[in-house]
PDB file of N, CA and C in Angstrom:
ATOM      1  N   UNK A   1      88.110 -38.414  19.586  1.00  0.00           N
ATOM      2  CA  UNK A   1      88.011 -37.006  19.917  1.00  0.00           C
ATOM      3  C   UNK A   1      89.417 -36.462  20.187  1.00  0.00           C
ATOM      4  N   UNK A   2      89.925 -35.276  20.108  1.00  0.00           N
ATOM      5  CA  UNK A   2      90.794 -34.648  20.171  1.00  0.00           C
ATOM      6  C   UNK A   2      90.922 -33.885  21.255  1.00  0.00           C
ATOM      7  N   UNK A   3      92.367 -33.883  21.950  1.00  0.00           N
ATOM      8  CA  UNK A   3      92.867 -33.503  22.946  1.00  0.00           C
ATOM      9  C   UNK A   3      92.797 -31.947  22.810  1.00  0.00           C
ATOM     10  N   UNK A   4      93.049 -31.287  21.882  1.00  0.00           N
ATOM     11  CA  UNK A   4      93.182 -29.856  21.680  1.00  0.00           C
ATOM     12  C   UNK A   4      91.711 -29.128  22.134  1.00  0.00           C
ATOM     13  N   UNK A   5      91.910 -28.521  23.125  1.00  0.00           N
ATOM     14  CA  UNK A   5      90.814 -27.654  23.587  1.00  0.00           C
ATOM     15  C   UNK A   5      89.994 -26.605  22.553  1.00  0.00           C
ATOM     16  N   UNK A   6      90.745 -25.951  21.856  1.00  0.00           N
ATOM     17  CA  UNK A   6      89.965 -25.298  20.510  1.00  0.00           C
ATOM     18  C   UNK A   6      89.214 -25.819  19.857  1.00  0.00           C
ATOM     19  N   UNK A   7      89.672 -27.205  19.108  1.00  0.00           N
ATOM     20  CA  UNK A   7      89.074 -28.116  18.270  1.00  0.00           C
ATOM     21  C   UNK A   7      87.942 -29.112  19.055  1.00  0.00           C
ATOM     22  N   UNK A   8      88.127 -28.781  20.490  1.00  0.00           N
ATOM     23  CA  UNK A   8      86.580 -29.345  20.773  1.00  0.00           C
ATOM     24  C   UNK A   8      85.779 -28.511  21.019  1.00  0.00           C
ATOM     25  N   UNK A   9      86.004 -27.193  21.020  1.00  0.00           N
ATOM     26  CA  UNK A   9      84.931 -26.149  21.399  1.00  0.00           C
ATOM     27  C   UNK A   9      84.713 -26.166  19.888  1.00  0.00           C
ATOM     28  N   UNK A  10      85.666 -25.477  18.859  1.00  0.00           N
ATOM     29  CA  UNK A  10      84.981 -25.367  17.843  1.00  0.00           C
ATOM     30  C   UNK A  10      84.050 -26.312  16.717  1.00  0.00           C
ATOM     31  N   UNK A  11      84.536 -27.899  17.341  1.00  0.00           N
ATOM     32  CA  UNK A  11      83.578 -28.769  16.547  1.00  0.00           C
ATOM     33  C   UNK A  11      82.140 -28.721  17.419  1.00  0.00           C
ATOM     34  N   UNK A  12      81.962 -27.932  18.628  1.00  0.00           N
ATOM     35  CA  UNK A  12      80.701 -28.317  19.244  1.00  0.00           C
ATOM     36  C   UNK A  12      79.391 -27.415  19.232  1.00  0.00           C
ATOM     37  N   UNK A  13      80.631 -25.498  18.602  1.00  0.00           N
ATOM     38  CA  UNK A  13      80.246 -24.549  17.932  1.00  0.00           C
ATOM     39  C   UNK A  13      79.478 -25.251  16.195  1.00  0.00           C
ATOM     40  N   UNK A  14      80.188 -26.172  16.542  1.00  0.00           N
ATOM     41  CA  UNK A  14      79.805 -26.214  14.496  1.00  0.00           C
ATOM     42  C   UNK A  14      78.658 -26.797  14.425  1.00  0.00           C
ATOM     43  N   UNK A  15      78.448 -27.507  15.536  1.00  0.00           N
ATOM     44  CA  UNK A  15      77.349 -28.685  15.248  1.00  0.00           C
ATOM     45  C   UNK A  15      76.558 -27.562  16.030  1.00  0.00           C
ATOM     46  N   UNK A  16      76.444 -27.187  17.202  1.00  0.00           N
ATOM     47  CA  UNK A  16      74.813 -26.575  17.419  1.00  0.00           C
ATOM     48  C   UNK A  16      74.995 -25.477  16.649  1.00  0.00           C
ATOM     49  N   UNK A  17      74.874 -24.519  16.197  1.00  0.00           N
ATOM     50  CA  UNK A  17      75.741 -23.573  14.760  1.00  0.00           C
ATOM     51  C   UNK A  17      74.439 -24.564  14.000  1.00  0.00           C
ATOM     52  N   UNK A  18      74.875 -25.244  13.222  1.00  0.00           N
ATOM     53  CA  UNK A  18      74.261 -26.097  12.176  1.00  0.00           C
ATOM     54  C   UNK A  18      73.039 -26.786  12.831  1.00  0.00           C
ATOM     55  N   UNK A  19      72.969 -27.340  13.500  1.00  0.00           N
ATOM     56  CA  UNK A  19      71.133 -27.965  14.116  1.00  0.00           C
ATOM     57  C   UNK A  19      70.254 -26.215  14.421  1.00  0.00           C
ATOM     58  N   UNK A  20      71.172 -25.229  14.841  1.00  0.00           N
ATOM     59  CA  UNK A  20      69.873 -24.217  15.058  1.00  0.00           C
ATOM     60  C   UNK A  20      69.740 -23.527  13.520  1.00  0.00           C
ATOM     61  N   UNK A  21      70.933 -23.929  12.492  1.00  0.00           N
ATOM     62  CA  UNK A  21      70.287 -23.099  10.932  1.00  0.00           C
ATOM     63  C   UNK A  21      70.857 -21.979  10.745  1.00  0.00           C
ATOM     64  N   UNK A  22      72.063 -21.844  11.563  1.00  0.00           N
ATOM     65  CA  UNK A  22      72.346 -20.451  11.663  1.00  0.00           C
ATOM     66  C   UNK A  22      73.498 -20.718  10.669  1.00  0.00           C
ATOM     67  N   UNK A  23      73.117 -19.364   9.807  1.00  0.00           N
ATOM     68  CA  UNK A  23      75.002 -18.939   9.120  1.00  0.00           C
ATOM     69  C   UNK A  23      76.196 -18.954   9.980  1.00  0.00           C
ATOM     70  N   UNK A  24      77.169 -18.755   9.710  1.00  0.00           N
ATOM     71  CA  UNK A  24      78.551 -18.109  10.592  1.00  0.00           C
ATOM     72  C   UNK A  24      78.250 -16.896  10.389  1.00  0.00           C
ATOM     73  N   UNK A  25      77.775 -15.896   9.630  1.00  0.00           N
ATOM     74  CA  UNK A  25      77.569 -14.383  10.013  1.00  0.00           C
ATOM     75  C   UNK A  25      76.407 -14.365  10.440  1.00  0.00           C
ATOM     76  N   UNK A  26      75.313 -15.080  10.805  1.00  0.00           N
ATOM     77  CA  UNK A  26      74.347 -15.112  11.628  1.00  0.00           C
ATOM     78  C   UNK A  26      74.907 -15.511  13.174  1.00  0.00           C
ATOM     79  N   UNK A  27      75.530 -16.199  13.676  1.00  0.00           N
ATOM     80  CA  UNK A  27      76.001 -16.556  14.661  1.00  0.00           C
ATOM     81  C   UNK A  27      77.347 -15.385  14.960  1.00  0.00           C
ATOM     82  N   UNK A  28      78.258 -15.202  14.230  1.00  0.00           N
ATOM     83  CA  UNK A  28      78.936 -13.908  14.617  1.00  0.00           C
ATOM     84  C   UNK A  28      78.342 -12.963  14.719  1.00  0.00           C
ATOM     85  N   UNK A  29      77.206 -12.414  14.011  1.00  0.00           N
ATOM     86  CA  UNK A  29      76.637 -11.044  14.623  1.00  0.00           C
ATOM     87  C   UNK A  29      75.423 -10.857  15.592  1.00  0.00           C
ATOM     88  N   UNK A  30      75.064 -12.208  16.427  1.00  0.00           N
ATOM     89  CA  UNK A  30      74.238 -12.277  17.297  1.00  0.00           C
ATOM     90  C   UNK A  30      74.832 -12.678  18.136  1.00  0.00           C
ATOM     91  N   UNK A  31      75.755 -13.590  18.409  1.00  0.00           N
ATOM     92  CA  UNK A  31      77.232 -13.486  19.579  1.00  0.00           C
ATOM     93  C   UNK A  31      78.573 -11.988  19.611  1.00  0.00           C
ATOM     94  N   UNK A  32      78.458 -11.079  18.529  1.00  0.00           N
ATOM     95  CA  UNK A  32      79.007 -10.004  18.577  1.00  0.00           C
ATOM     96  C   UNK A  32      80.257 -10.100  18.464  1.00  0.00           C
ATOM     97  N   UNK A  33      81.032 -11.226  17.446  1.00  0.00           N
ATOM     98  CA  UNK A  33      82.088 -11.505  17.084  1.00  0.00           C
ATOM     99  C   UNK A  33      82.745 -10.894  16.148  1.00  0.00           C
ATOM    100  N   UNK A  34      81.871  -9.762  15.601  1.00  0.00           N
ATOM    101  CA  UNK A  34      82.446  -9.138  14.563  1.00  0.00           C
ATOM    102  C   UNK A  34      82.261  -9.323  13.118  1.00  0.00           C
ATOM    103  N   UNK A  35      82.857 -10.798  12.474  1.00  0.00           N
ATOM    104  CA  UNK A  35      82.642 -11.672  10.962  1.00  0.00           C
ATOM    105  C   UNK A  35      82.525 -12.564  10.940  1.00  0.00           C
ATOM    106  N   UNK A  36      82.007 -13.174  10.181  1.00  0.00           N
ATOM    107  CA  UNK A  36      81.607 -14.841   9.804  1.00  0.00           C
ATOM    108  C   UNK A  36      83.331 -15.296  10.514  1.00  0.00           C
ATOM    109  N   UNK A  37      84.268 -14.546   9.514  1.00  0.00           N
ATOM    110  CA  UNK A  37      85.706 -15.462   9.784  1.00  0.00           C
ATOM    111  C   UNK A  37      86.218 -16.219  11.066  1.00  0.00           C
ATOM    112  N   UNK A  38      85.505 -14.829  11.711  1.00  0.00           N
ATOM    113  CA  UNK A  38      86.182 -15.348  13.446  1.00  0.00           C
ATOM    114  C   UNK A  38      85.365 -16.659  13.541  1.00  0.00           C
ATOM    115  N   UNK A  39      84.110 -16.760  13.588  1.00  0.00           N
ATOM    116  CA  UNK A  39      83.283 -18.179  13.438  1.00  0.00           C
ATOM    117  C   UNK A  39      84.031 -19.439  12.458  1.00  0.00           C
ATOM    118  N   UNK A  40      84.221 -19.203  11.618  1.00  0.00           N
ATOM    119  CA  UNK A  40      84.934 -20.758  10.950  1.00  0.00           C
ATOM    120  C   UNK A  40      85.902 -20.358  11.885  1.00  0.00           C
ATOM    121  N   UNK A  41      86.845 -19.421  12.408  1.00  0.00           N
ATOM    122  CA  UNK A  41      88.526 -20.113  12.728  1.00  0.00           C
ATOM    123  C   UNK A  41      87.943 -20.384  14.178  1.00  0.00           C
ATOM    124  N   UNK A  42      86.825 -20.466  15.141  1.00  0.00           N
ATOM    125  CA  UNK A  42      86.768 -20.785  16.193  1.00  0.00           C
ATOM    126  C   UNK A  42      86.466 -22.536  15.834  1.00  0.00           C
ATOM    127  N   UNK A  43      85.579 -22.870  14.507  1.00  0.00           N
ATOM    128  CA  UNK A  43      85.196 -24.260  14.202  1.00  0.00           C
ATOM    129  C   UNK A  43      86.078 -24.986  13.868  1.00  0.00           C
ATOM    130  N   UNK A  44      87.040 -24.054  13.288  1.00  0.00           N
ATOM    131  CA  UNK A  44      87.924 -25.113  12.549  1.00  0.00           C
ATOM    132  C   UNK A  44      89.609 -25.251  13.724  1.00  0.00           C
ATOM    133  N   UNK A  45      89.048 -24.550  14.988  1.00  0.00           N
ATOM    134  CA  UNK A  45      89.907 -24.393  16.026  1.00  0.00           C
ATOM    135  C   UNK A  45      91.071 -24.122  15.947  1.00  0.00           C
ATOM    136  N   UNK A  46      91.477 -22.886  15.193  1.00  0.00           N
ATOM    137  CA  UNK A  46      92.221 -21.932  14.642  1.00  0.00           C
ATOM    138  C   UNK A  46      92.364 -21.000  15.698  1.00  0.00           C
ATOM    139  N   UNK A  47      91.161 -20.468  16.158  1.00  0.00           N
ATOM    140  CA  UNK A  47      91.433 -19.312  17.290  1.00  0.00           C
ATOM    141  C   UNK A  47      90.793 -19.850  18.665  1.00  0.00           C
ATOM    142  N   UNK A  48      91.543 -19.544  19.461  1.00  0.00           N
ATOM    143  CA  UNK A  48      91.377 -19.575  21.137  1.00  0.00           C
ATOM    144  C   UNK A  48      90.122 -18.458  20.975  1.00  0.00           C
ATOM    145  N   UNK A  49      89.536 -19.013  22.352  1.00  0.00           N
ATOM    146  CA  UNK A  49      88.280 -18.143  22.495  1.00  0.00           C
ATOM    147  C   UNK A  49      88.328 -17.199  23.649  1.00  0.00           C
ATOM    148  N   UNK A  50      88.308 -15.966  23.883  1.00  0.00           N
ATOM    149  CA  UNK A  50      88.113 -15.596  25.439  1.00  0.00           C
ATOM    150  C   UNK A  50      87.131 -15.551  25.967  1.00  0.00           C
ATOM    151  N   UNK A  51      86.956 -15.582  27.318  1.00  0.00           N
ATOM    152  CA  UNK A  51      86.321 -15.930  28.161  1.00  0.00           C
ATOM    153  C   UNK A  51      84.536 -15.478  27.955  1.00  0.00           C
ATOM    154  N   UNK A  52      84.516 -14.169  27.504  1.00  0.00           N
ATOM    155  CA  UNK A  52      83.572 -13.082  26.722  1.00  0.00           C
ATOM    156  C   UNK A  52      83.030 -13.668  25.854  1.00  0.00           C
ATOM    157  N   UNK A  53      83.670 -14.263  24.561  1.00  0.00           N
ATOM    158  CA  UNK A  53      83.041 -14.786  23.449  1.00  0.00           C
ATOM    159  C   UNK A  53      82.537 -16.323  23.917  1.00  0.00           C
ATOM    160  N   UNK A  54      83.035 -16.951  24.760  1.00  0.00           N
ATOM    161  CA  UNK A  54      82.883 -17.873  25.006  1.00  0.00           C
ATOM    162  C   UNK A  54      81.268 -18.275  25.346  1.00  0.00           C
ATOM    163  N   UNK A  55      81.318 -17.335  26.440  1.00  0.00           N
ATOM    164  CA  UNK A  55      79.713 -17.150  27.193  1.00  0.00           C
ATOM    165  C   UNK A  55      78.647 -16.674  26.497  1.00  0.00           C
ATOM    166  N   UNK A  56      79.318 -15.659  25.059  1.00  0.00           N
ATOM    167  CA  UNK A  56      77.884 -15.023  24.668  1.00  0.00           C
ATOM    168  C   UNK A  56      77.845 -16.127  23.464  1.00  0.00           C
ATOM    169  N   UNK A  57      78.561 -16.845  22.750  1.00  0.00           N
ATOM    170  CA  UNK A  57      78.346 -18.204  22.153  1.00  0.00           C
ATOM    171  C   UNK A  57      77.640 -18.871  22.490  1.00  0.00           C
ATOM    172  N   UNK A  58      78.084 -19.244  23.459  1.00  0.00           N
ATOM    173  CA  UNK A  58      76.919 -20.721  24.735  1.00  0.00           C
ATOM    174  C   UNK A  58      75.651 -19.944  24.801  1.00  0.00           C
ATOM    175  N   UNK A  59      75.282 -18.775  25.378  1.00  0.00           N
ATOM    176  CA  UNK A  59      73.798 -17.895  25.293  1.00  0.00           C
ATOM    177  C   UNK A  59      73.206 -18.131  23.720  1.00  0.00           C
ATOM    178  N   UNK A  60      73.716 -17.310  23.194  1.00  0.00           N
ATOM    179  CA  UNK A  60      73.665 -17.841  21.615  1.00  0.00           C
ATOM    180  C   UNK A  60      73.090 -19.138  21.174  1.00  0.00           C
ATOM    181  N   UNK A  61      74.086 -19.976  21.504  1.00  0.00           N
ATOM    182  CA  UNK A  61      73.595 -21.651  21.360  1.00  0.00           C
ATOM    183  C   UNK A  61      72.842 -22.461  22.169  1.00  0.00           C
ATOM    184  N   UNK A  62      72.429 -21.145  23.263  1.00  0.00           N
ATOM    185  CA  UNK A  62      71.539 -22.029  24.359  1.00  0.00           C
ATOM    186  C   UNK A  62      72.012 -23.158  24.811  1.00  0.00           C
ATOM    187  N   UNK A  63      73.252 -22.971  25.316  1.00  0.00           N
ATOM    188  CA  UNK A  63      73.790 -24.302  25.695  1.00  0.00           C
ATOM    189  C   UNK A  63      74.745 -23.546  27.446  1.00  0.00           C
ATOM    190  N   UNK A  64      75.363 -24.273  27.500  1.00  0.00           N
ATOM    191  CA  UNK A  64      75.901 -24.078  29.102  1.00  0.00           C
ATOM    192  C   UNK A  64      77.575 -23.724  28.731  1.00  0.00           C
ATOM    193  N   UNK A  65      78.459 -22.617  29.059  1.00  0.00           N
ATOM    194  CA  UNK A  65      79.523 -22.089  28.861  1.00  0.00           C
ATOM    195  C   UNK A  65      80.672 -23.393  29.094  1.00  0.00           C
ATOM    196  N   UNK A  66      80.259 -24.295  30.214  1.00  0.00           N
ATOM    197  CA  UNK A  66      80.969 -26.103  30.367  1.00  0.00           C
ATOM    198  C   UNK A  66      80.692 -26.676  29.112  1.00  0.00           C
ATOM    199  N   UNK A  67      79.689 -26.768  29.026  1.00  0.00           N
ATOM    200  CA  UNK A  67      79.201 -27.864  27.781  1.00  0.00           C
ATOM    201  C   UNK A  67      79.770 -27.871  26.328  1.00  0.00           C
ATOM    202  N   UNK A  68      80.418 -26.379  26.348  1.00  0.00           N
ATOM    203  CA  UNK A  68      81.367 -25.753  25.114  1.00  0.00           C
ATOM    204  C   UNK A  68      82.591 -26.239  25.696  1.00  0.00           C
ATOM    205  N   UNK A  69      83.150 -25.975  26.606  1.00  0.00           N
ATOM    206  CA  UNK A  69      84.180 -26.617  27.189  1.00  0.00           C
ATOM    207  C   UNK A  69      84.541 -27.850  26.853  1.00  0.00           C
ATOM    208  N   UNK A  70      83.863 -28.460  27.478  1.00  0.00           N
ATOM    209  CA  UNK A  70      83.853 -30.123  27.202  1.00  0.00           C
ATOM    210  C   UNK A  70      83.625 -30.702  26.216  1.00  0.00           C
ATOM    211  N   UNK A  71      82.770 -30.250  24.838  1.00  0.00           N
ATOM    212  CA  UNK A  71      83.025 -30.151  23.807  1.00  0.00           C
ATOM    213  C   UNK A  71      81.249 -31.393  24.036  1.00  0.00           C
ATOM    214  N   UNK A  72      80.717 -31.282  25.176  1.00  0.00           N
ATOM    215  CA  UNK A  72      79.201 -31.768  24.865  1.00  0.00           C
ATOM    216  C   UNK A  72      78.012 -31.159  24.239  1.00  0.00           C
ATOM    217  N   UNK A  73      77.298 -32.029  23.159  1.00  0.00           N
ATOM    218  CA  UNK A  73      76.294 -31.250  22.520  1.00  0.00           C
ATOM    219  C   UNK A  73      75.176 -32.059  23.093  1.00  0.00           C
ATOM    220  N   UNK A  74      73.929 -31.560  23.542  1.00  0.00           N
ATOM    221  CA  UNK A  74      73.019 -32.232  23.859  1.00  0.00           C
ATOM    222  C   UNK A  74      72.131 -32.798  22.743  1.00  0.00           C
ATOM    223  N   UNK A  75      71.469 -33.480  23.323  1.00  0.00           N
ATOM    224  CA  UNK A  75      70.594 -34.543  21.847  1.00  0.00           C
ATOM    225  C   UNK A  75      70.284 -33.429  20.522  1.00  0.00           C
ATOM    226  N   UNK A  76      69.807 -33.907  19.625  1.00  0.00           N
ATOM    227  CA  UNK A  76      69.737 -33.552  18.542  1.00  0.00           C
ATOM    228  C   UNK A  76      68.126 -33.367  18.365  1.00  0.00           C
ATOM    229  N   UNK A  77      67.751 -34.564  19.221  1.00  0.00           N
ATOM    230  CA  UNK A  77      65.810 -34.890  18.832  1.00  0.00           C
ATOM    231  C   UNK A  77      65.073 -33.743  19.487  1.00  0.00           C
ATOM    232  N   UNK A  78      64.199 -33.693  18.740  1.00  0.00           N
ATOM    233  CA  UNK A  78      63.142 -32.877  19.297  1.00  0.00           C
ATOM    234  C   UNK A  78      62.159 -33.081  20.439  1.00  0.00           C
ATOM    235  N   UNK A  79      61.919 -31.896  21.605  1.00  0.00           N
ATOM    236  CA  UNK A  79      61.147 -32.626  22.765  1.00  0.00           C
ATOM    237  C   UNK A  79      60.253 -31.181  22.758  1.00  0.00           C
ATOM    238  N   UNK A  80      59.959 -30.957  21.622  1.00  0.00           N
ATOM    239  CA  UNK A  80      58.577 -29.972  21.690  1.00  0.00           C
ATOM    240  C   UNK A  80      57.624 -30.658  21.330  1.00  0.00           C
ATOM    241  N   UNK A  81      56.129 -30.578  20.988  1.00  0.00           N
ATOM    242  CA  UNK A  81      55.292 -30.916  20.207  1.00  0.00           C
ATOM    243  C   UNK A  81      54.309 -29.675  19.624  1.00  0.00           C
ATOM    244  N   UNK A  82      54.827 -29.503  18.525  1.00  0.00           N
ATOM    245  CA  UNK A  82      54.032 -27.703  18.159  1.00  0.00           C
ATOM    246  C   UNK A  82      52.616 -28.179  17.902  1.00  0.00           C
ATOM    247  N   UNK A  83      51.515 -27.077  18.094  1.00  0.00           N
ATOM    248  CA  UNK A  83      50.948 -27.204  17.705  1.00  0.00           C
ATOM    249  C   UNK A  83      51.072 -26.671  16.225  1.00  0.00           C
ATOM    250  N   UNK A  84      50.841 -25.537  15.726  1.00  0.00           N
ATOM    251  CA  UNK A  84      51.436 -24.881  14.572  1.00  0.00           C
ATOM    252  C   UNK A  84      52.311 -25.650  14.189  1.00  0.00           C
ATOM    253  N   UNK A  85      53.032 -24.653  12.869  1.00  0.00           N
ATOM    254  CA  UNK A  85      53.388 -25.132  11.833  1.00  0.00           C
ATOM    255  C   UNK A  85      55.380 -24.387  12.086  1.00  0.00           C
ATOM    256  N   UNK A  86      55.428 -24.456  13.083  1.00  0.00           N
ATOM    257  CA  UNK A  86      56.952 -23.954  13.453  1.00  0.00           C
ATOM    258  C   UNK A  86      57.705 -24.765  12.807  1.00  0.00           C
ATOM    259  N   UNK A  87      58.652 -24.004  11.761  1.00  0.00           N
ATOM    260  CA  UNK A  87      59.778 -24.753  10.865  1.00  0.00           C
ATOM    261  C   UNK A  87      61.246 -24.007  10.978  1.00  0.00           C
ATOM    262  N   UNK A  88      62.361 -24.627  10.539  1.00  0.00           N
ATOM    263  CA  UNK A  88      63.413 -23.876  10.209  1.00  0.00           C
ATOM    264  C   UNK A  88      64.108 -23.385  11.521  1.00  0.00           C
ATOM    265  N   UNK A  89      64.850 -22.248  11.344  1.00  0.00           N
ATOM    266  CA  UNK A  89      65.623 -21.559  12.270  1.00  0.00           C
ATOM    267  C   UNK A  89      64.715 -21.305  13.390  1.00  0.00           C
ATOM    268  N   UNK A  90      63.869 -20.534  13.217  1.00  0.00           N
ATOM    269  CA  UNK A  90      62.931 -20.162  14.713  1.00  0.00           C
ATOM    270  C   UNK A  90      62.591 -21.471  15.503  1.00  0.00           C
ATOM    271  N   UNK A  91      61.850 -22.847  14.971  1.00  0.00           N
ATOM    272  CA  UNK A  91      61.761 -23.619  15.350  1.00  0.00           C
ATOM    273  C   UNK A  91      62.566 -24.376  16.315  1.00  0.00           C
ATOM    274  N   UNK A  92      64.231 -24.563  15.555  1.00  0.00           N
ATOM    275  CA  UNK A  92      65.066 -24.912  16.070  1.00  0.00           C
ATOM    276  C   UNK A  92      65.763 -24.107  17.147  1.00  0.00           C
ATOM    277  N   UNK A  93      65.713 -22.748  17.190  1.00  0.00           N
ATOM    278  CA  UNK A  93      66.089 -21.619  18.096  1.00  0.00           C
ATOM    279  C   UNK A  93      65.044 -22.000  19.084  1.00  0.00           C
ATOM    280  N   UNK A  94      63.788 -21.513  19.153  1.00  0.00           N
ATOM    281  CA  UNK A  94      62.779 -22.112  20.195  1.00  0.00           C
ATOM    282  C   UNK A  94      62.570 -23.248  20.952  1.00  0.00           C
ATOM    283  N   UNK A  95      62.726 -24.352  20.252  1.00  0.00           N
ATOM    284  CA  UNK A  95      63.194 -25.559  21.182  1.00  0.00           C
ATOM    285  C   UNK A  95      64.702 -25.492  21.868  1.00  0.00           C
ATOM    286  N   UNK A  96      65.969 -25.062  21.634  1.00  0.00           N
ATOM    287  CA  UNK A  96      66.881 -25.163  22.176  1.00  0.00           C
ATOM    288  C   UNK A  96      66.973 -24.024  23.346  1.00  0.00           C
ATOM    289  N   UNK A  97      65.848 -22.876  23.304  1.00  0.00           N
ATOM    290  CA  UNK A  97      65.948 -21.813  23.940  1.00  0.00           C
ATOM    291  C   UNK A  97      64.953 -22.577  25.186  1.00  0.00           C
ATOM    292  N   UNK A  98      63.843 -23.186  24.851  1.00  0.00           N
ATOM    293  CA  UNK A  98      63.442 -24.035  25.847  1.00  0.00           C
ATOM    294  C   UNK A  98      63.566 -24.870  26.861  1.00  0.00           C
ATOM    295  N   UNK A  99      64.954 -25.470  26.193  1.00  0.00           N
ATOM    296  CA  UNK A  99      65.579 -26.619  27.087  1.00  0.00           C
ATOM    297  C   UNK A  99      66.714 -26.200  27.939  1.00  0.00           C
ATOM    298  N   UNK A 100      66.848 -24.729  27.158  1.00  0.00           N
ATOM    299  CA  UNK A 100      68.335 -24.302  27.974  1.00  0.00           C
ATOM    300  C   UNK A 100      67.497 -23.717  29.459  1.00  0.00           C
ATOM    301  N   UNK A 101      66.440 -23.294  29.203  1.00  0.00           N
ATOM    302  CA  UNK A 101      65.689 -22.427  30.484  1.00  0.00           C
ATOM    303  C   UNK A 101      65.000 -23.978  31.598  1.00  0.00           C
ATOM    304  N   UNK A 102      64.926 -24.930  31.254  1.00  0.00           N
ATOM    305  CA  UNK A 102      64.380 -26.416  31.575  1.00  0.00           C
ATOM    306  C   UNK A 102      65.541 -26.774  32.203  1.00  0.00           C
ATOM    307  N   UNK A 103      67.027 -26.997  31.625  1.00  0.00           N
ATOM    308  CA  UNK A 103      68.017 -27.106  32.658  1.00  0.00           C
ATOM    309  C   UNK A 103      68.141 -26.516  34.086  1.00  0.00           C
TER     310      UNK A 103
END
C-alpha cells in the first residue's frame, strides 16, 4: 500500500465506486463533483480532496469519511438475503446503504 494520502483515498473511491456499479459521472453527479474527470483524478490520486467532497463521497459510498481516509473498504460479501429479485446497482446501493445505517 502506498504512503501517499490521495492514492489511498482514491484507490478506496475506486473500489466501492465499482462494487456499488456506479459510473464516474454517476458518482460525480450524485456526490456533486461536477464531471466524471474530477472522479478518475481523485482515483487515480491526481487531485487532493477537500474536506466537502470528501464527506459527500463517503455518504455517497455509504461508507464513514475515516474509512476513506485510511483507505479501508469494508467486505465485499453480501449480508442481505432478498427476498425478490434485487440485482445490479440498486441492489448493491441498498445493501451498502444498510450497513452504513447498522454501523
Amino acid at each position: 500500500m502506498t504512503s501517499d494520502p490521495n492514492a489511498v483515498i482514491g484507490s478506496a473511491v475506486a473500489e466501492l465506486r465499482s462494487r456499488l456499479e456506479l459510473s464516474q459521472a454517476d458518482l460525480a453527479d450524485l456526490a456533486g463533483l461536477g464531471h466524471k474527470q474530477v472522479v478518475s483524478q481523485v482515483e487515480t490520486g491526481k487531485r487532493p480532496l477537500k474536506t466537502v467532497e470528501l464527506v459527500r463521497l463517503a455518504h455517497v459510498l455509504h461508507v464513514d469519511a475515516t474509512d476513506l481516509l485510511m483507505g479501508e473498504v469494508p467486505p465485499a460479501r453480501p449480508f442481505v438475503l432478498w427476498r425478490g429479485s434485487a440485482t445490479g446497482q440498486g441492489r448493491a446501493a441498498a445493501e451498502a446503504k444498510l450497513h452504513h445505517r447498522c454501523r
